[in-house]
N, C-alpha and C. Protein backbone atom coordinates (compact mmCIF):
# COMPACT_ATOMS: atom_id res chain seq x y z
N UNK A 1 0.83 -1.17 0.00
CA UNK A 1 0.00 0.00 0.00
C UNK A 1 0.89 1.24 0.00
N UNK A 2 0.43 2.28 -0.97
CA UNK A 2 1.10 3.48 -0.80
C UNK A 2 0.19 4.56 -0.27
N UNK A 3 1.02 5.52 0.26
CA UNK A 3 0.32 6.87 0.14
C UNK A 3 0.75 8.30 -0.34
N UNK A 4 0.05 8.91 -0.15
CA UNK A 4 0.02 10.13 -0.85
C UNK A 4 0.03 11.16 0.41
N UNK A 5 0.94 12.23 0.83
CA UNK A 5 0.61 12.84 1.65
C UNK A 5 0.99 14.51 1.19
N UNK A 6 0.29 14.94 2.06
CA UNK A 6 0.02 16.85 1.58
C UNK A 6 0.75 17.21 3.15
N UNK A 7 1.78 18.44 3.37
CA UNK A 7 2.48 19.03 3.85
C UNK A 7 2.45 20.77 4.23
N UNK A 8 1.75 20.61 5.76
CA UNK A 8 1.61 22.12 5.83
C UNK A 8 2.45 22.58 6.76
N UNK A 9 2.82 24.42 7.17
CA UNK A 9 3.60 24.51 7.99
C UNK A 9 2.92 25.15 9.12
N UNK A 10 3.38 24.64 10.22
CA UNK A 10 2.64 25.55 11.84
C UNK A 10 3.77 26.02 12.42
N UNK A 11 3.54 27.14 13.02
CA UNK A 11 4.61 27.89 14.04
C UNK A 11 3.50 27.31 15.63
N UNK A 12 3.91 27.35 16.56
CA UNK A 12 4.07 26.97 17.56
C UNK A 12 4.84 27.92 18.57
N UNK A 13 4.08 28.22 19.86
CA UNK A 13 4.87 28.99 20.51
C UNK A 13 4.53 28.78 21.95
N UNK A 14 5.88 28.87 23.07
CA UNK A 14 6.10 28.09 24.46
C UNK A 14 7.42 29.36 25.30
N UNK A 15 6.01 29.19 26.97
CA UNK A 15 7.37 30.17 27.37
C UNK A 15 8.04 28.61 27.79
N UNK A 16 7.72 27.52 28.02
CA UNK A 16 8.38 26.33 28.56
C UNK A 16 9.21 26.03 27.59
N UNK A 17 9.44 25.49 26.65
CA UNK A 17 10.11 24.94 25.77
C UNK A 17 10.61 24.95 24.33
N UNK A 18 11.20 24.65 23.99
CA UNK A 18 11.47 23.92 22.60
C UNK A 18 10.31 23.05 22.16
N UNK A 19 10.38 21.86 22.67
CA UNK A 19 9.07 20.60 22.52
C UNK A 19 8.02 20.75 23.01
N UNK A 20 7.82 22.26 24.04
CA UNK A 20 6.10 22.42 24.24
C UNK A 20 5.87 23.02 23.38
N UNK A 21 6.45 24.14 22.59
CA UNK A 21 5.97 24.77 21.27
C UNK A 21 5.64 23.61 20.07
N UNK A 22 6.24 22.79 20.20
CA UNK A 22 6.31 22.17 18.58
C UNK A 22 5.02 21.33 19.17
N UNK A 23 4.52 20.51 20.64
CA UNK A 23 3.36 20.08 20.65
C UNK A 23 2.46 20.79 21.02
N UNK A 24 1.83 22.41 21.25
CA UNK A 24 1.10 23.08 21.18
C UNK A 24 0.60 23.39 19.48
N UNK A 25 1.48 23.34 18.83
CA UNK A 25 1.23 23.80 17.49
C UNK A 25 0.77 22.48 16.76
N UNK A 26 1.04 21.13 16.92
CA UNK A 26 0.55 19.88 16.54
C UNK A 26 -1.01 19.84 17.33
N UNK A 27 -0.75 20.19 18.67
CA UNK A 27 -2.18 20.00 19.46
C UNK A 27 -3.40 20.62 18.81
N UNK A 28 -3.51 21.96 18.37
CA UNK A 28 -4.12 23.06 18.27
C UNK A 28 -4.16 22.10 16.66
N UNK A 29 -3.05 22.11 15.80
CA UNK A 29 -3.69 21.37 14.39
C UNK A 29 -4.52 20.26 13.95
N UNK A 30 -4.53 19.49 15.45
CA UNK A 30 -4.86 18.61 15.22
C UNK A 30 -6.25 18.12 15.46
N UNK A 31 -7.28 19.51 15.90
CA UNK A 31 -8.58 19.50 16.17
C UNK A 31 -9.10 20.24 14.60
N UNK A 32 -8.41 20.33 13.54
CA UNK A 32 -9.16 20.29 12.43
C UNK A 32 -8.21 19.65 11.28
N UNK A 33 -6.81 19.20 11.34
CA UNK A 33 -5.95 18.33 10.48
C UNK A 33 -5.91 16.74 10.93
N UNK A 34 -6.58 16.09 9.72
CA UNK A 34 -6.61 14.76 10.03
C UNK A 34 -5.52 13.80 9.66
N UNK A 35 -5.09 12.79 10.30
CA UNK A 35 -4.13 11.98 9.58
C UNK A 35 -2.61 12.79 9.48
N UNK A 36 -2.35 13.14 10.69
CA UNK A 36 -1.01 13.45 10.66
C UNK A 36 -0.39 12.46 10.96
N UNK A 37 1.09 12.27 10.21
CA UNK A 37 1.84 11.51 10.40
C UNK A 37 3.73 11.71 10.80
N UNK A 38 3.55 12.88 9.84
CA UNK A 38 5.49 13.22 10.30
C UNK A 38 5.43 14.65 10.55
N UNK A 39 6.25 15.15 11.25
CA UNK A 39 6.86 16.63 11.03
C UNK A 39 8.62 16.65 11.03
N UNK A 40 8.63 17.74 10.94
CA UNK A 40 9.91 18.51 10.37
C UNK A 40 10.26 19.81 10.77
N UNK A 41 11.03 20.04 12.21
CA UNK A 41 11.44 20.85 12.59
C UNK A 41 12.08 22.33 11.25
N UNK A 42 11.56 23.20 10.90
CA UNK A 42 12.33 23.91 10.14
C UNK A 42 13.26 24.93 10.37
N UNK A 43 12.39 25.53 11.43
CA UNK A 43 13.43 26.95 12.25
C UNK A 43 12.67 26.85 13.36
N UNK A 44 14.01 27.44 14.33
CA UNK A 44 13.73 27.49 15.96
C UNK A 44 13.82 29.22 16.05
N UNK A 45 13.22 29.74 16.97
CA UNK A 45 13.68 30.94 17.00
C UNK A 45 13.34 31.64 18.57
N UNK A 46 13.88 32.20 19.47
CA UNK A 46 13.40 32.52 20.83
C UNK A 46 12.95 34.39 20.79
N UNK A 47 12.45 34.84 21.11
CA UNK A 47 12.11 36.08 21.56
C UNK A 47 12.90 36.44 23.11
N UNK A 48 13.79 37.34 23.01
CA UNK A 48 14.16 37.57 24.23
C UNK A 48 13.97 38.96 25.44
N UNK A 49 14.00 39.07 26.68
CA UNK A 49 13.38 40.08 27.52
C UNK A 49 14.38 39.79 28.65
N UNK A 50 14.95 40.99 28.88
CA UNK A 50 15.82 41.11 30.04
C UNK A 50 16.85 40.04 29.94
N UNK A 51 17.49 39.99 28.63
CA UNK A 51 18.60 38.91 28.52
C UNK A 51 18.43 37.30 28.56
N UNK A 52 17.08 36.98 28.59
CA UNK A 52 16.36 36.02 29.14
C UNK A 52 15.63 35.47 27.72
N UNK A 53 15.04 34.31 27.64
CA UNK A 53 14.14 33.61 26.57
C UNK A 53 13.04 33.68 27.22
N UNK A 54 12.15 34.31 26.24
CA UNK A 54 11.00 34.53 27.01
C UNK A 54 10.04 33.58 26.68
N UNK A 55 10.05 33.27 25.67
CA UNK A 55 9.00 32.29 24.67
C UNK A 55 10.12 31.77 23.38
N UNK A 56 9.79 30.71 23.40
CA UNK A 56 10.03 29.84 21.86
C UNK A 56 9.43 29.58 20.72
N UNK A 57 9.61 29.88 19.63
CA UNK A 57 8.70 29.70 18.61
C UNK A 57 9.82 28.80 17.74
N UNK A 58 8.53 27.58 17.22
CA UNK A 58 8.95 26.38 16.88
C UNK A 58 8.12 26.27 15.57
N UNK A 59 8.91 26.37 14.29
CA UNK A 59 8.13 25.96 12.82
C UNK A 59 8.20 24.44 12.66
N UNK A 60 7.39 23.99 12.30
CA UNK A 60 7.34 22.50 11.88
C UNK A 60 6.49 22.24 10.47
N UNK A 61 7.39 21.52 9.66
CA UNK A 61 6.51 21.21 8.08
C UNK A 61 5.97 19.81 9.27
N UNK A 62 4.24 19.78 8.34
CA UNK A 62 3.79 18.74 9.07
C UNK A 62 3.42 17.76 7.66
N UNK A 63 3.45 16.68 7.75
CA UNK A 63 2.80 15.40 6.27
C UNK A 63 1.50 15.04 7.28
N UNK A 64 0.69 15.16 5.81
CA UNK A 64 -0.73 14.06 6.90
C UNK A 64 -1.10 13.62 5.61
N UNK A 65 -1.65 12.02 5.42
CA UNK A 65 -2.31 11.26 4.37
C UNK A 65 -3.45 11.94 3.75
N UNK A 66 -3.58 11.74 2.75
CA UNK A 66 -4.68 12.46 2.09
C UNK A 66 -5.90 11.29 2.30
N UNK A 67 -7.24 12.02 2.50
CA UNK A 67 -8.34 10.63 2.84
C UNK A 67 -8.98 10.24 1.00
């Protein structure tokens, strides 16, 4: 069996993490994107305040099967 999959991109954003951004932005896609299957970190990027990381923003290409 093969498939066919279509590839979109989400930003994602965390004052906790690296990996809470990238699963806030999967979470939130995933109450109207069906059939996700891979992502793909593309760019990381932090916002900073008082020398400090304040929040993380996390791009991810996402694949989901086409129905």
């Amino acid at each position: 069996m093969s498939h066919v999959y279509k590839h979109i991109e989400l930003t994602g954003s965390s004052t906790v993490s690296i990996e809470d951004a990238v699963n806030q932005a999967l979470e939130r896609a995933s109450q109207s994107v069906h059939g996700m299957r891979w992502l793909e970190v593309v760019d990381t990027r932090g916002h900073i305040e008082d020398g400090r990381v304040a929040h993380w923003q996390v791009t991810v290409k996402v694949g989901f099967t086409l129905e």
